[in-house]
N, C-alpha and C. Protein backbone atom coordinates (compact mmCIF):
# COMPACT_ATOMS: atom_id res chain seq x y z
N UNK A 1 33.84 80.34 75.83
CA UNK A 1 34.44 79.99 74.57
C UNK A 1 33.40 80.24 73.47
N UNK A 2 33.85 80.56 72.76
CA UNK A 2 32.87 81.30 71.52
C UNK A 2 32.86 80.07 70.53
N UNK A 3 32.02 79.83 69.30
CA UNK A 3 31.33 78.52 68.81
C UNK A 3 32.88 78.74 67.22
N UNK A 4 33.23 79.44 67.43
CA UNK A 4 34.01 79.82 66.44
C UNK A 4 35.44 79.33 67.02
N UNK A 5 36.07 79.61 68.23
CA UNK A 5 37.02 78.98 68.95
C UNK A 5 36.82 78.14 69.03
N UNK A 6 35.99 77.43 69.31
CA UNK A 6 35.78 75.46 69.22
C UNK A 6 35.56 75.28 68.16
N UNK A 7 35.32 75.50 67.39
CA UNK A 7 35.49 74.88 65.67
C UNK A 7 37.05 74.89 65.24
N UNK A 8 37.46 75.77 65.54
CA UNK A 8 38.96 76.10 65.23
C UNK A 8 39.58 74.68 66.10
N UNK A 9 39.19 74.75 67.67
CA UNK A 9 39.94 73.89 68.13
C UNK A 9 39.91 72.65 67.64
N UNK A 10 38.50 71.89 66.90
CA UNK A 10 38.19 70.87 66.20
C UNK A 10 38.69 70.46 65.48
N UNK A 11 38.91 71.71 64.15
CA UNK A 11 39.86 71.37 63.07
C UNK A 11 40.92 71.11 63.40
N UNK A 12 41.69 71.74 64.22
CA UNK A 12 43.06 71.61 64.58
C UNK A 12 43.59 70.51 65.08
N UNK A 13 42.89 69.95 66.42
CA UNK A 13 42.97 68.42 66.57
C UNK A 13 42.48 67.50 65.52
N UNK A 14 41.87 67.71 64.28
CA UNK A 14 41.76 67.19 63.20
C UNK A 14 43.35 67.05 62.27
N UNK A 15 43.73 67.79 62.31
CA UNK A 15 45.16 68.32 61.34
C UNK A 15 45.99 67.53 62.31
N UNK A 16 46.16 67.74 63.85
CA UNK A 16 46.83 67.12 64.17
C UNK A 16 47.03 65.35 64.37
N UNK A 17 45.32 64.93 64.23
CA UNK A 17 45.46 63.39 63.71
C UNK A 17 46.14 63.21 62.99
N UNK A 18 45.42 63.74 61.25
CA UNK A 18 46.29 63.97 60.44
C UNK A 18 47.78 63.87 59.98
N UNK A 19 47.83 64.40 60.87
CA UNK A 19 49.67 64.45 60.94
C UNK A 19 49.89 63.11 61.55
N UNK A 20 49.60 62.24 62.09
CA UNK A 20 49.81 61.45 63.23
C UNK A 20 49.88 60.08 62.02
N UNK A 21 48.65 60.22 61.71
CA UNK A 21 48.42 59.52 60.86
C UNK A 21 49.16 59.11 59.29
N UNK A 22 49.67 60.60 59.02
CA UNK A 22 50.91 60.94 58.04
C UNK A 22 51.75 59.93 58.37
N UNK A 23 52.62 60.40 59.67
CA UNK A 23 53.27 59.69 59.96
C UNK A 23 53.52 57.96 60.20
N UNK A 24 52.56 57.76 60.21
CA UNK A 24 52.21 56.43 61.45
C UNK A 24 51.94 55.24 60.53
N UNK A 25 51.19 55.99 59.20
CA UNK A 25 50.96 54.68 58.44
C UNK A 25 50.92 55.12 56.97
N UNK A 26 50.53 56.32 56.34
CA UNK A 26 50.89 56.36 55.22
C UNK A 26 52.32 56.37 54.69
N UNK A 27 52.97 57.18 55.46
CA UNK A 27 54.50 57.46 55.05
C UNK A 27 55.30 55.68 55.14
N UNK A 28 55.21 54.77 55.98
CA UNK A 28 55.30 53.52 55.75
C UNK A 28 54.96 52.56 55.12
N UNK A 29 53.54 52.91 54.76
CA UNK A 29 52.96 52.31 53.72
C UNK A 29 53.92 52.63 52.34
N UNK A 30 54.01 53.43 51.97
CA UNK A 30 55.01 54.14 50.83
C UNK A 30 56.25 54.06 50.95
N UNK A 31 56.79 54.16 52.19
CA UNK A 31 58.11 53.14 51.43
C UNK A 31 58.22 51.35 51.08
N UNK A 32 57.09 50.82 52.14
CA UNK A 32 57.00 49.59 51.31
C UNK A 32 56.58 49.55 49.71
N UNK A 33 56.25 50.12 49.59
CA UNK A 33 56.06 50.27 47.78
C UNK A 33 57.44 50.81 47.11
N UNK A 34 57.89 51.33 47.41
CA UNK A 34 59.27 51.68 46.89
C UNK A 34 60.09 50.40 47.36
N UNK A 35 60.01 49.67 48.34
CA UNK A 35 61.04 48.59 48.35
C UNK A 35 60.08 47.22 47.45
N UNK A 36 59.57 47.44 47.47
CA UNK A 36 58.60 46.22 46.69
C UNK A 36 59.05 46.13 44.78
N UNK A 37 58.76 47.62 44.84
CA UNK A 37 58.87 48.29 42.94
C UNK A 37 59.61 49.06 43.14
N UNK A 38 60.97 49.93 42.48
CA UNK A 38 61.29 51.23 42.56
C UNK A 38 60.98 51.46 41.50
N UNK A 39 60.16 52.41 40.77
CA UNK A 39 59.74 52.76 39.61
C UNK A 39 59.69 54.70 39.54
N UNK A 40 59.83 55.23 38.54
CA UNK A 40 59.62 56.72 39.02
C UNK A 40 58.00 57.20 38.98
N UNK A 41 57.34 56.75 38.44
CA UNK A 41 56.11 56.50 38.86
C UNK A 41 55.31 56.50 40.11
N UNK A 42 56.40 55.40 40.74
CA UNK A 42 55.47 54.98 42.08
C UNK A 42 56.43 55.96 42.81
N UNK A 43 57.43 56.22 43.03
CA UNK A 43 57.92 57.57 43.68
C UNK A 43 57.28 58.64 43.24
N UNK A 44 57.06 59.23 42.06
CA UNK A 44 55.94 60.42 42.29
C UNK A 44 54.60 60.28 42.74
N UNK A 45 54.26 59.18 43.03
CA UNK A 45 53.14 58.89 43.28
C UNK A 45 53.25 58.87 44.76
N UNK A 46 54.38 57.92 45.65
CA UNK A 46 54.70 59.02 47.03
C UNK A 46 54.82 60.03 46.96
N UNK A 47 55.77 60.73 46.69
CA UNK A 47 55.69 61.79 47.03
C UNK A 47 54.76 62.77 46.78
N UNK A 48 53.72 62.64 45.73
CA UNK A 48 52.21 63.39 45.75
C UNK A 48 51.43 63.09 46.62
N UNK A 49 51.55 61.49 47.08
CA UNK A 49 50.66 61.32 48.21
C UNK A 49 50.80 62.18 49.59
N UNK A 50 52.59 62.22 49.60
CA UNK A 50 52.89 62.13 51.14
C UNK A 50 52.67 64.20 51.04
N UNK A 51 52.95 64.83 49.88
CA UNK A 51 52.63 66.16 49.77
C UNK A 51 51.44 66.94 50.12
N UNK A 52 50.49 65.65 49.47
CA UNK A 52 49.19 66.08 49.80
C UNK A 52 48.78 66.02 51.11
N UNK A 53 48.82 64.88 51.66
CA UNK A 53 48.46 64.69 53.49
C UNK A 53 49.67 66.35 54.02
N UNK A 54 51.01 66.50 53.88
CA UNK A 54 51.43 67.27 54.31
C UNK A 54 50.39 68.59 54.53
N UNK A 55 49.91 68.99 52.93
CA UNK A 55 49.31 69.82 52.78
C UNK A 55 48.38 70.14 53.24
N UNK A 56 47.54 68.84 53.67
CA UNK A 56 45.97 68.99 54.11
C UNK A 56 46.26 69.07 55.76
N UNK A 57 47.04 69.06 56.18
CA UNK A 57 47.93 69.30 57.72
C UNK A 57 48.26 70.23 57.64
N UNK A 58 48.82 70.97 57.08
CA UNK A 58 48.99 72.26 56.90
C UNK A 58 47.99 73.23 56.72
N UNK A 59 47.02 73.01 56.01
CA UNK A 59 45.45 73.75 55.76
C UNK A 59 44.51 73.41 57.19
N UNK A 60 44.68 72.72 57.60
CA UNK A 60 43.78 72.36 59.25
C UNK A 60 44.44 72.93 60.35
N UNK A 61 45.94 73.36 59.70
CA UNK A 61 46.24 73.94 61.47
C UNK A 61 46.40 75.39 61.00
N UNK A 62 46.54 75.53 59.79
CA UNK A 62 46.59 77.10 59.86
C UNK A 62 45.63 77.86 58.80
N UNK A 63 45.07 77.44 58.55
CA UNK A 63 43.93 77.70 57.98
C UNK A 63 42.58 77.82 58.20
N UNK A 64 42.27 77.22 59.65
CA UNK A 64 41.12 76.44 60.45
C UNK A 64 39.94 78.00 59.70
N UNK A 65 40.38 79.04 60.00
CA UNK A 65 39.38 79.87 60.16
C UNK A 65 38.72 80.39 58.58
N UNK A 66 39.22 79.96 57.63
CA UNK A 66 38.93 79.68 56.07
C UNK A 66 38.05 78.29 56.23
N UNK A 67 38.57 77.87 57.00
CA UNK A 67 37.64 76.23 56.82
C UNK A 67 36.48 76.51 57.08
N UNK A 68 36.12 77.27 58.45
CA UNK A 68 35.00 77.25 59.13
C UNK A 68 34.17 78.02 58.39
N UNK A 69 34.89 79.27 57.76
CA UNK A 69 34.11 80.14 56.54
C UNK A 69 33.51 79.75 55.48
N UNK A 70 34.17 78.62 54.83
CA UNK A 70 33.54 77.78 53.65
C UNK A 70 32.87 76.99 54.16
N UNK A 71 32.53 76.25 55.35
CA UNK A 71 32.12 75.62 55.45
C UNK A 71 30.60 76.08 56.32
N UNK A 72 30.49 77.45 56.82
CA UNK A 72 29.73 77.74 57.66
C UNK A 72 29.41 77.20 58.86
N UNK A 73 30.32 77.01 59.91
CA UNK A 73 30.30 76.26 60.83
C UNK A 73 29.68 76.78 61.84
N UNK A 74 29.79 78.16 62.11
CA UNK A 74 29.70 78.84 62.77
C UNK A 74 28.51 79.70 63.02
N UNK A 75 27.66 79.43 62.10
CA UNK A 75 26.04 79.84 61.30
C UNK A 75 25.14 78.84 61.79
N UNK A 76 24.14 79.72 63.04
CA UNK A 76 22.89 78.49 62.53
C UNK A 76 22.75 78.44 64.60
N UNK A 77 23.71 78.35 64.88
CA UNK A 77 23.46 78.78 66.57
C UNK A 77 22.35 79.91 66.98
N UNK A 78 22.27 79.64 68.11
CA UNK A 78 21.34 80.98 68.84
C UNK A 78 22.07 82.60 69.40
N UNK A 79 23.20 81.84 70.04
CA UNK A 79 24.38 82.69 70.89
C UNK A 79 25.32 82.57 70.26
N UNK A 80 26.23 83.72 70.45
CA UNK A 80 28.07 83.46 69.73
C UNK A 80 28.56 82.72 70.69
N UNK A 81 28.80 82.66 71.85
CA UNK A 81 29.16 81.49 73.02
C UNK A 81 28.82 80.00 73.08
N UNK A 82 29.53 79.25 73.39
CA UNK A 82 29.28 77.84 73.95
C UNK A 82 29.07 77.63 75.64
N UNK A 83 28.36 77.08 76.04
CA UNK A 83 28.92 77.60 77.73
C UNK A 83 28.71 75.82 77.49
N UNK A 84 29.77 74.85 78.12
CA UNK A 84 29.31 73.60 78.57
C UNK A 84 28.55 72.87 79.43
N UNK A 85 28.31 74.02 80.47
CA UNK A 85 27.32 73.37 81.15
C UNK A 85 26.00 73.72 80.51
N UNK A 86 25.50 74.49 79.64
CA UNK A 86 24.32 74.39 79.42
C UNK A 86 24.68 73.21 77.98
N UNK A 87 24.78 72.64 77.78
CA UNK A 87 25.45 71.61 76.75
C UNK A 87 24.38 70.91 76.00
N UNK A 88 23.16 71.41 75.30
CA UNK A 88 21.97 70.06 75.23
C UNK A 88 22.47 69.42 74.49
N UNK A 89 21.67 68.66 73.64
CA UNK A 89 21.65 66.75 73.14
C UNK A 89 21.70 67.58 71.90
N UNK A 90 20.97 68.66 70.87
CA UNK A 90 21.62 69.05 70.04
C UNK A 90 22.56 69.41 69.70
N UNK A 91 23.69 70.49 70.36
CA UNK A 91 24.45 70.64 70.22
C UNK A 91 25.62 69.29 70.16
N UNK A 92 25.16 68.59 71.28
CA UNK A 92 26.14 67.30 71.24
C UNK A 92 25.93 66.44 70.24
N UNK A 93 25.13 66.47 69.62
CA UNK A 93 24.92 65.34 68.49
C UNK A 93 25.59 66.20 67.36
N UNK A 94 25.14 67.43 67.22
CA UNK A 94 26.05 68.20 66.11
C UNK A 94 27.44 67.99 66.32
N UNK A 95 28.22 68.05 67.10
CA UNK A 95 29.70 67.40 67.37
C UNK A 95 29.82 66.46 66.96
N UNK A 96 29.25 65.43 67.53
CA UNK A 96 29.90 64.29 67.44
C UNK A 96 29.54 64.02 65.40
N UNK A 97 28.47 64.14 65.20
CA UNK A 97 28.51 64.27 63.93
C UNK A 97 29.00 64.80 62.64
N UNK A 98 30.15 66.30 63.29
CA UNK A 98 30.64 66.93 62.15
C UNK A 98 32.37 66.08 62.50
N UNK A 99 32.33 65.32 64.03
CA UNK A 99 33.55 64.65 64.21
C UNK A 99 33.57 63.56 63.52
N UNK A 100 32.30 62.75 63.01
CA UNK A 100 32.66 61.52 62.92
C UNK A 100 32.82 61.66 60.93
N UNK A 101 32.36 62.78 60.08
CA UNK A 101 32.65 63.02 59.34
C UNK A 101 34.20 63.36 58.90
N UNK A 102 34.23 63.82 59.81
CA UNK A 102 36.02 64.25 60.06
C UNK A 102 37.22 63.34 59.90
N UNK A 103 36.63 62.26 60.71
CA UNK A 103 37.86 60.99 61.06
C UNK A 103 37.43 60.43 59.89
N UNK A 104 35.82 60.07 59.21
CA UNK A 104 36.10 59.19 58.16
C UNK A 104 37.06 59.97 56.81
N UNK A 105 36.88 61.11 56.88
CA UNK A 105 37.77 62.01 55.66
C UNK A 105 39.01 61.13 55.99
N UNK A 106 39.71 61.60 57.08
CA UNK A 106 40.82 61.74 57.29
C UNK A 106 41.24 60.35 57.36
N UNK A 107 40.76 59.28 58.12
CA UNK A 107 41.17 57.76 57.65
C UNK A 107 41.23 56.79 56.66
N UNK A 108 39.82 57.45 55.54
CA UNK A 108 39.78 56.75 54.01
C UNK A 108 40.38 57.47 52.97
N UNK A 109 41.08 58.73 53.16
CA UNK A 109 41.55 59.83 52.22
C UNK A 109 42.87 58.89 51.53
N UNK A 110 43.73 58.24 52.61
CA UNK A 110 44.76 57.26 52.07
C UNK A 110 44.68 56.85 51.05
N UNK A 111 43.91 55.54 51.50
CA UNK A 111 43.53 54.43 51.26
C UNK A 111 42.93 54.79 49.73
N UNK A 112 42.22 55.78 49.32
CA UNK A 112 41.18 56.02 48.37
C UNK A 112 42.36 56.13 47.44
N UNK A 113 43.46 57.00 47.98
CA UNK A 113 44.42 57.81 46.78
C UNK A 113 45.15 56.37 46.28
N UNK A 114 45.57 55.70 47.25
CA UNK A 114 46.39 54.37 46.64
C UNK A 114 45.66 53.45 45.80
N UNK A 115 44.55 53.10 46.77
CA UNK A 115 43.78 52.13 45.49
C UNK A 115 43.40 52.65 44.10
N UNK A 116 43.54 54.13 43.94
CA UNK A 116 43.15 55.23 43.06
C UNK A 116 44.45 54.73 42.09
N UNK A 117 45.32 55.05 42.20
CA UNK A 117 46.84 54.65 42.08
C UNK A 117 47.04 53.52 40.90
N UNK A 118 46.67 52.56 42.01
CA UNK A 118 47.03 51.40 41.96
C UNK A 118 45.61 51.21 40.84
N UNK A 119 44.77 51.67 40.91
CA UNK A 119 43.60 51.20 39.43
C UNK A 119 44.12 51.56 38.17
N UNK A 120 44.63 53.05 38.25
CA UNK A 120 45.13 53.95 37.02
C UNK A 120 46.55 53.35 36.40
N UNK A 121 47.27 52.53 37.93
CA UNK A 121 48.89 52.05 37.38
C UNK A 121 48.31 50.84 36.35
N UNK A 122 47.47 49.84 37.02
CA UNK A 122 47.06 48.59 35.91
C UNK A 122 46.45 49.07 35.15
N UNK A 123 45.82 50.06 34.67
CA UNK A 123 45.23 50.38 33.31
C UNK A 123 46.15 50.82 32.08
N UNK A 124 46.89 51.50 32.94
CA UNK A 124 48.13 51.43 31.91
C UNK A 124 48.87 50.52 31.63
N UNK A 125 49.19 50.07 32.42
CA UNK A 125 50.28 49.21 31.87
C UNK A 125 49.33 47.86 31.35
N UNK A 126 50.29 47.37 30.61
CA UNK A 126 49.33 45.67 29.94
C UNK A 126 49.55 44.30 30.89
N UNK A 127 50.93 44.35 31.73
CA UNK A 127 50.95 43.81 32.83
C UNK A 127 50.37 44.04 34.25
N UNK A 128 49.89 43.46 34.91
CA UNK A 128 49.45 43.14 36.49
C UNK A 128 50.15 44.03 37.17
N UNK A 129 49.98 44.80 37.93
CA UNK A 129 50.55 45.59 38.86
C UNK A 129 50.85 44.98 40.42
N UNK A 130 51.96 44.41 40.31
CA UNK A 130 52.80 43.80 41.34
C UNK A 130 52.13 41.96 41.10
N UNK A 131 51.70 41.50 40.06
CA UNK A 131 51.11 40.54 40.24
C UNK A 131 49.78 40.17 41.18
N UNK A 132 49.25 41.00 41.15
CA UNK A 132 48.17 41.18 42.20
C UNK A 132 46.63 42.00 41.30
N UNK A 133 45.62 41.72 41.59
CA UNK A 133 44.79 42.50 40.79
C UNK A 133 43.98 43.84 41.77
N UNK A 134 43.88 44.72 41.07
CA UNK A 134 43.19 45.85 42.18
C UNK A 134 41.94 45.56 43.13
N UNK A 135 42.03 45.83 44.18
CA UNK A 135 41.34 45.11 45.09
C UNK A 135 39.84 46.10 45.10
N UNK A 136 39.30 46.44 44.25
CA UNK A 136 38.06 47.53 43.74
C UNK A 136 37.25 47.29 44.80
N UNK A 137 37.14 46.43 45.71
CA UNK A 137 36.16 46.39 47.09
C UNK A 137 36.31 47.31 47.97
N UNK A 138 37.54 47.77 48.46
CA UNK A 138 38.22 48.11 49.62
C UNK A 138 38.41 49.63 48.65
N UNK A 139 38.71 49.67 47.35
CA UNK A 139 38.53 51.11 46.89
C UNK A 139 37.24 51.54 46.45
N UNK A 140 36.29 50.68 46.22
CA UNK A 140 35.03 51.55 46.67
C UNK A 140 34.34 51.68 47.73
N UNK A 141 34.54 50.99 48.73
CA UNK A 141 34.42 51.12 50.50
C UNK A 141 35.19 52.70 50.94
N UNK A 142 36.46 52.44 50.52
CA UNK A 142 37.17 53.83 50.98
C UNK A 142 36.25 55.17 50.21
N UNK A 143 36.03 54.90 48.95
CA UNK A 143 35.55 56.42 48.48
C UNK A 143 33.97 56.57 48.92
N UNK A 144 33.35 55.78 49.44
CA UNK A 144 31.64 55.68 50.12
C UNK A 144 32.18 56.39 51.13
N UNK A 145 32.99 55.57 51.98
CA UNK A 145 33.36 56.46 53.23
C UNK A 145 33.55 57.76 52.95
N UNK A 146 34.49 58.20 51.98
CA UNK A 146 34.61 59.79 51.62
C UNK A 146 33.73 60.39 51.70
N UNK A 147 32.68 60.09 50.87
CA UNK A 147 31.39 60.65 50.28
C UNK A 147 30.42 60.49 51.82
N UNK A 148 30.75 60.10 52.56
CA UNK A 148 29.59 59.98 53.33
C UNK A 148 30.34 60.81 54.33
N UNK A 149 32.00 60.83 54.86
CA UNK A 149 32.06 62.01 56.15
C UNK A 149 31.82 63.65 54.94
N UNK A 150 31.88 63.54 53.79
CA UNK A 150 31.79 64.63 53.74
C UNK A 150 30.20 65.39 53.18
N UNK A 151 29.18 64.54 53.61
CA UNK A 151 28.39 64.45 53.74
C UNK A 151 28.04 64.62 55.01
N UNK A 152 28.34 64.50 55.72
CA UNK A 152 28.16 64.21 57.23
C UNK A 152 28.65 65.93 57.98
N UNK A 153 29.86 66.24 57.25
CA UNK A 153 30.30 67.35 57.20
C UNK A 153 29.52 68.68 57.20
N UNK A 154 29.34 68.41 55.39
CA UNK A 154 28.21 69.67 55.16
C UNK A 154 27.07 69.44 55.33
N UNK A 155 26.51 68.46 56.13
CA UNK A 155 24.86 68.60 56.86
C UNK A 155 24.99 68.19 57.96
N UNK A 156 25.60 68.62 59.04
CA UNK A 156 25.76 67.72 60.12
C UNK A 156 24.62 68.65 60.70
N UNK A 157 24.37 69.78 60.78
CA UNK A 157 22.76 70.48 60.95
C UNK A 157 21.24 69.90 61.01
N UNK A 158 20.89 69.49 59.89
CA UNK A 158 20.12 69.03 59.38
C UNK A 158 19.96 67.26 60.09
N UNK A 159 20.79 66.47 59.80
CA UNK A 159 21.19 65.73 60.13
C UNK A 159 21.02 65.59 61.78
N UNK A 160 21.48 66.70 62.71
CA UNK A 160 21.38 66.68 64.13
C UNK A 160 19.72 67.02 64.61
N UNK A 161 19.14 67.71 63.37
CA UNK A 161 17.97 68.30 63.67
C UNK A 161 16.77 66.83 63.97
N UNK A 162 17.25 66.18 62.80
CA UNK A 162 16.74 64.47 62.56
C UNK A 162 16.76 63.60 63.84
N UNK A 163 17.90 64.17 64.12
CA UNK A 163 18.32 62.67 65.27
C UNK A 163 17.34 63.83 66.64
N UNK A 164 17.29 64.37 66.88
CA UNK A 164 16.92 65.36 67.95
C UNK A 164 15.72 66.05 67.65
N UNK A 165 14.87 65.02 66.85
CA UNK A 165 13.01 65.56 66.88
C UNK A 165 12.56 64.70 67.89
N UNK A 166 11.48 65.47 68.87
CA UNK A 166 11.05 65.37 69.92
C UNK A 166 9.46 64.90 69.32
């Protein structure tokens, strides 16, 4: 398997969380907001949300090989091959590290856009948004997380080189 076919396969089981995740809890999350408020607001505001996750599912499963290009994933090896049994502790730490960047994208990406939402809906308006005040903890937790898988992302190199000095 070539280092370029497993990146692809990465992203892809990435997109396909993604999707899972689409499903499973954002898209529910959003209609409880529509049964809570119906406002046209907060419906374009689903449906941008639920467009965008579509979209970014759509760019991970068929796009993977643009990803890996911008992102240089595929740069920086010895061999074009992976063989698993020769498998060292670098290479494995580089995985697990451009994975764990991955899931935090993909699990705080929600969360970031709603509390995002939900800051910009109470600024406008002069009333409380649902009677509740924006919970700015949990939306700056979510966007650290951002900032840090995608951090984790574009240096997971460097980063593996750190954890794997001898």
């Amino acid at each position: 398997m070539t280092k370029r076919d497993f990146f692809r396969l990465i992203i892809k089981i990435f997109g396909l969380y993604s999707g899972i995740v689409a499903v499973f809890t954002v898209i529910p999350n959003n209609i409880s907001n529509i049964l809570m408020q119906f406002d046209t607001t907060v419906a374009l505001f689903i449906i941008g949300t639920t467009l965008v996750i579509i979209l970014f599912f759509l760019i991970l499963i068929f796009k993977a090989d643009l990803i890996i290009d911008i992102l240089k994933l595929d740069k920086g090896f010895d061999d074009d091959t992976i063989q698993f049994e020769n498998l060292n502790s670098e290479s494995v730490v580089k995985i697990a590290i451009f994975l764990i960047g991955g899931f935090l994208i993909i699990d705080y990406l929600p969360s970031f856009l709603q509390y995002s939402y939900q800051a910009f809906k109470s600024k406008v308006q002069n009333s409380e948004y649902l009677n509740t005040p924006v919970n700015s903890f949990h939306w700056i937790v979510s966007g650290i997380n951002l900032l840090l898988g995608y951090l984790l992302i574009t240096n997971y190199k460097v980063i593996a080189n750190y954890f794997t000095k001898k």
